[in-house]
Each structure stands twice: as structure tokens, then as C-alpha cells.
N, C-alpha and C. Protein backbone atom coordinates (compact mmCIF):
# COMPACT_ATOMS: atom_id res chain seq x y z
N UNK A 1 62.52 38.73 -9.67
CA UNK A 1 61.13 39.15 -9.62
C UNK A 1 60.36 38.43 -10.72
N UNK A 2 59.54 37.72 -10.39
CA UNK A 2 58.43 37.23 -11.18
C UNK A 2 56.78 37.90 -11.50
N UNK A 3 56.66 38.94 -12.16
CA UNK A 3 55.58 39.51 -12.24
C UNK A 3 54.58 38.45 -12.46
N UNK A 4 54.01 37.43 -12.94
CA UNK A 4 53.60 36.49 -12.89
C UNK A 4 52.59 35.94 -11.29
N UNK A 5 53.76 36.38 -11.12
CA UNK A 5 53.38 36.32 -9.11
C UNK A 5 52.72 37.19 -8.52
N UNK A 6 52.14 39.18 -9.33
CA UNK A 6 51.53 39.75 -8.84
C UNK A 6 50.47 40.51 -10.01
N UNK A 7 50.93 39.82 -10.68
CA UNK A 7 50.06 40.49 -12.33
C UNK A 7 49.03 39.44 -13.00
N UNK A 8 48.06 39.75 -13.33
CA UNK A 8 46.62 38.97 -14.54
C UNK A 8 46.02 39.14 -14.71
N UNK A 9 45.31 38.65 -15.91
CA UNK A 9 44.38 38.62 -16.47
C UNK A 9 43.13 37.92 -16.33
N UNK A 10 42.11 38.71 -16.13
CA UNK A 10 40.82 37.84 -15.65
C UNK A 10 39.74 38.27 -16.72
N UNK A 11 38.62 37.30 -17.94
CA UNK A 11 38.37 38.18 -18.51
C UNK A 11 37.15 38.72 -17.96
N UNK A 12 36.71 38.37 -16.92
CA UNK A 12 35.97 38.95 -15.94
C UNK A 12 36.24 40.48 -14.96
N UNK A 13 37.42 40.30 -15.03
CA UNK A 13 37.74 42.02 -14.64
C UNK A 13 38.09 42.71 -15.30
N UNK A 14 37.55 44.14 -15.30
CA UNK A 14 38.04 45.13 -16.63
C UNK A 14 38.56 44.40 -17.99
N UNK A 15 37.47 43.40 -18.44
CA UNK A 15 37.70 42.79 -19.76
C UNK A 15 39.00 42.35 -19.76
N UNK A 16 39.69 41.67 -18.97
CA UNK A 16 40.48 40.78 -19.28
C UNK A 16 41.93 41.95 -19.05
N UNK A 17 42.18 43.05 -19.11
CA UNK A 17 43.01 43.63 -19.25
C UNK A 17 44.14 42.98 -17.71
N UNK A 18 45.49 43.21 -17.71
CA UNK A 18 46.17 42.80 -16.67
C UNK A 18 46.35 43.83 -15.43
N UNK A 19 45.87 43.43 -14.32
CA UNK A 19 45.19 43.52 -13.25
C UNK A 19 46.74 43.82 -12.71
N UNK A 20 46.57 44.37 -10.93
CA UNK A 20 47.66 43.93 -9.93
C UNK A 20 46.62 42.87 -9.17
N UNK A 21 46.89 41.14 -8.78
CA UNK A 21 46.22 40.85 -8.34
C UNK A 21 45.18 40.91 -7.28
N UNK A 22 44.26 40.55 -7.29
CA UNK A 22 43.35 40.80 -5.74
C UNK A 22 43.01 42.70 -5.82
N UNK A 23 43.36 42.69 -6.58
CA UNK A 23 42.58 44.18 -6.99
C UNK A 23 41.76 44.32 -8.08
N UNK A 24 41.37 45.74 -8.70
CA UNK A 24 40.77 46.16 -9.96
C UNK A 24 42.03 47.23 -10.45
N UNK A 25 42.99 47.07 -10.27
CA UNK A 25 43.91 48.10 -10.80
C UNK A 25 44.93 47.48 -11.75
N UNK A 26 44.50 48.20 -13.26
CA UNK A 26 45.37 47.76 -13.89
C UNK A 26 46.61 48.39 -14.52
N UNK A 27 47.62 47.73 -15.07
CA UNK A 27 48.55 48.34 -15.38
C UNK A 27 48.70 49.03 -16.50
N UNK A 28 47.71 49.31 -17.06
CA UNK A 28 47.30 50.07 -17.83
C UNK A 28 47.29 51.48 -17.21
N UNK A 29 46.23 51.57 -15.72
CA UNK A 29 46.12 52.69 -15.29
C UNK A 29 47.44 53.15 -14.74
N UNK A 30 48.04 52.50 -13.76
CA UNK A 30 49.43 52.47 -13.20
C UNK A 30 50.25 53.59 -13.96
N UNK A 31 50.03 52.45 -15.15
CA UNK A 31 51.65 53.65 -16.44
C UNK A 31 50.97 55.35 -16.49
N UNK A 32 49.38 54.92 -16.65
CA UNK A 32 49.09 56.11 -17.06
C UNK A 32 49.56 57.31 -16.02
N UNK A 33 48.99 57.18 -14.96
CA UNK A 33 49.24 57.96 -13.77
C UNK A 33 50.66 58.37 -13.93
N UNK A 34 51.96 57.22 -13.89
CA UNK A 34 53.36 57.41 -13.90
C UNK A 34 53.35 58.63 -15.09
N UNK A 35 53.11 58.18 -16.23
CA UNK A 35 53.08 59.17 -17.50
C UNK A 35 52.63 60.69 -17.09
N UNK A 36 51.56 60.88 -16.29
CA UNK A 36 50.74 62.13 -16.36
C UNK A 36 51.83 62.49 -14.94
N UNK A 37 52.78 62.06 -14.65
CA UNK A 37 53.66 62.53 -14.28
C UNK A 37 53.39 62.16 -12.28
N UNK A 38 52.55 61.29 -12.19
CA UNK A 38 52.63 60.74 -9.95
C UNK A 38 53.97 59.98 -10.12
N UNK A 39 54.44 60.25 -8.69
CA UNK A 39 55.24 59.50 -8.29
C UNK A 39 54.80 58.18 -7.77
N UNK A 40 55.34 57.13 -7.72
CA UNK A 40 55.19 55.98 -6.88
C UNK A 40 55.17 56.26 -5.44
N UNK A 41 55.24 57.50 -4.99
CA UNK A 41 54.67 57.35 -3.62
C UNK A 41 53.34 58.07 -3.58
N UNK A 42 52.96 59.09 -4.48
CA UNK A 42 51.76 59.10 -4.56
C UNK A 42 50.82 57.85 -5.07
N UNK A 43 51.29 57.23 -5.79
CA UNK A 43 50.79 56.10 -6.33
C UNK A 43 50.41 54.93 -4.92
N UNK A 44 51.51 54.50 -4.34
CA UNK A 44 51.51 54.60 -2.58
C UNK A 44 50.02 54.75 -1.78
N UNK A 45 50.04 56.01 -1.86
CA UNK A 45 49.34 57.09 -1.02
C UNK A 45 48.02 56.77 -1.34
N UNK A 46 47.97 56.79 -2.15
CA UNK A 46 46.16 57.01 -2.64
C UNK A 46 45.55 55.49 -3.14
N UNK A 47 46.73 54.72 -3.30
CA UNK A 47 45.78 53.07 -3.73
C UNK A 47 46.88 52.21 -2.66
N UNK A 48 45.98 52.07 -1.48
CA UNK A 48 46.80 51.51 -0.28
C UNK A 48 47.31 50.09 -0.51
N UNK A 49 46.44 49.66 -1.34
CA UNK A 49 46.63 48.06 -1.71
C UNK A 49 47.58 47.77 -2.44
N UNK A 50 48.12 48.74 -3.21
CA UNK A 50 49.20 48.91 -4.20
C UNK A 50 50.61 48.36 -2.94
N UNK A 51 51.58 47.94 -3.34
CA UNK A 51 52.80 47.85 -2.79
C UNK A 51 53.99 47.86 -3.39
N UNK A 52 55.26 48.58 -2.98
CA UNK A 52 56.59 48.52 -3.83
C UNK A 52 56.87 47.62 -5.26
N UNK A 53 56.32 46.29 -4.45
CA UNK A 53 56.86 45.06 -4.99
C UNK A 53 55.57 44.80 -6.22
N UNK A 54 54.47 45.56 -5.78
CA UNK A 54 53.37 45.19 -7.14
C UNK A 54 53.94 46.19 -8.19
N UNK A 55 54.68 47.57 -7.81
CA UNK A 55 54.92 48.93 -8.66
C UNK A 55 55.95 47.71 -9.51
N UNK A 56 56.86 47.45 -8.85
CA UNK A 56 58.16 45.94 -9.33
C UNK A 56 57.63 45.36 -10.44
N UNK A 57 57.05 44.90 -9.93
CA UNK A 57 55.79 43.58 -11.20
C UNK A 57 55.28 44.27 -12.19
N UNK A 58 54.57 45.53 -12.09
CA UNK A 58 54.25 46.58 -13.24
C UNK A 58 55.79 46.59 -14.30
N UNK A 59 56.43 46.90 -13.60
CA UNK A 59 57.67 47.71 -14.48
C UNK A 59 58.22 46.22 -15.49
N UNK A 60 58.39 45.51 -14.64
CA UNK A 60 58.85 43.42 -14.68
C UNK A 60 57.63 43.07 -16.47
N UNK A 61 56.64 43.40 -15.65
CA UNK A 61 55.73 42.84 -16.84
C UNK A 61 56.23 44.22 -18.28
N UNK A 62 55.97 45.30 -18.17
CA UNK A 62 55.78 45.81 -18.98
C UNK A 62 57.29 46.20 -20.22
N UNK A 63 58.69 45.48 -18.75
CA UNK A 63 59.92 45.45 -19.73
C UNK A 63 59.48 44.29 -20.34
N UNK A 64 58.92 43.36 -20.13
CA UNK A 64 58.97 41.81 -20.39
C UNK A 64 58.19 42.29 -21.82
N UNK A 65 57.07 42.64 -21.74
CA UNK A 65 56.55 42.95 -23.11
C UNK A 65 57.23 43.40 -24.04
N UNK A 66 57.95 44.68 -24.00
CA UNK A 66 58.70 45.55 -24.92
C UNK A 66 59.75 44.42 -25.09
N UNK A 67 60.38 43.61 -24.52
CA UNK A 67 61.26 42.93 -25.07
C UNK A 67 61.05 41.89 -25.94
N UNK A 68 59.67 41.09 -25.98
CA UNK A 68 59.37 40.06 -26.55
C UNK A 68 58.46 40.77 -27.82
N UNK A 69 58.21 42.12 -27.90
CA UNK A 69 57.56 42.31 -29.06
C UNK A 69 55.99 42.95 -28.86
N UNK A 70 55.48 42.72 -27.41
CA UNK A 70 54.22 42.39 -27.67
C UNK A 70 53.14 44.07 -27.54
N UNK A 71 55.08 45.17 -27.41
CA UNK A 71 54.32 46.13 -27.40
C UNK A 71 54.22 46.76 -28.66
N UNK A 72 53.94 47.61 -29.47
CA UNK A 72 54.10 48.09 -30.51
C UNK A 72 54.55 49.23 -31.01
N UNK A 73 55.91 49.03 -31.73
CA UNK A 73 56.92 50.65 -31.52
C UNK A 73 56.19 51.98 -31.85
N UNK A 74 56.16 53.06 -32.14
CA UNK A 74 55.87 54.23 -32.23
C UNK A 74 56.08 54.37 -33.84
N UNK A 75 55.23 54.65 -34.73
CA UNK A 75 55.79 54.74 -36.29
C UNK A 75 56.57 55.95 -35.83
N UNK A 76 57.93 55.35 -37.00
CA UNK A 76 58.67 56.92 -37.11
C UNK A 76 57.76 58.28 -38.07
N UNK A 77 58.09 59.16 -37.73
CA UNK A 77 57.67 60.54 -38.14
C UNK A 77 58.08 60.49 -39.37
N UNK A 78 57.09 60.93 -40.47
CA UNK A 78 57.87 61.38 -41.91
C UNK A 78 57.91 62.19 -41.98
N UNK A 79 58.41 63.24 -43.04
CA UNK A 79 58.62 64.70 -42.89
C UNK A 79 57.81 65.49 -44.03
């Protein structure tokens, strides 16, 4: 899987943030939704344009980040 192939940045759409292509949906919103607890078939359901293989590319891009650094860890808790 090449997220590359269904993920970008335009800084013309939603300021540049990374898009699923040929849409306005970014993966920004995606995680959020996943977080606030939708499933990927609600996710499915309600943004028709969305597909398996773009949910793929979300997950593709956003391991790709955490692995190269570009996300930023959580400070640990002091006590």
C-alpha cells in the first residue's frame, strides 16, 4: 500500500492539511471520528466517497509518520 496514492496536501484545501484525494476529508478528521469512538463502517456509511482502501492509506500514512518522527510523543506525566 502506498498512501501516497490516496493521500495530500493541497495548500488550497483546508490549508494544506492532508486530504483523502478528490475530496475535502482529512485525516485529521478521519482519526478524530475513529478516536470519538465510529467504526469504519460508519465511517463507510456516512462519507460515501470514503473507501476501505482510502481508511488503508489513512492508517499507511499516519504509521508512516509515527515511525519517521514526524508525530510528536505525548510528554510523560510528572508526579
Amino acid at each position: 500500500m502506498n498512501w501516497k496514492d490516496y493521500i495530500s496536501a493541497d495548500s488550497d484545501v483546508l490549508g494544506g492539511k492532508p486530504t483523502v484525494k478528490g475530496t475535502r476529508i482529512s485525516v485529521e478528521f478521519i482519526i478524530q471520528r475513529l478516536a470519538e469512538g465510529w467504526t469504519e463502517t460508519q465511517l463507510l456509511e456516512n462519507y460515501p466517497r470514503l473507501t476501505p482502501t482510502h481508511l488503508q492509506a489513512v492508517f499507511a500514512y499516519v504509521q508512516e509518520c509515527i515511525e519517521d518522527g514526524s508525530l510528536i510523543s505525548p510528554s510523560p506525566k510528572t508526579a
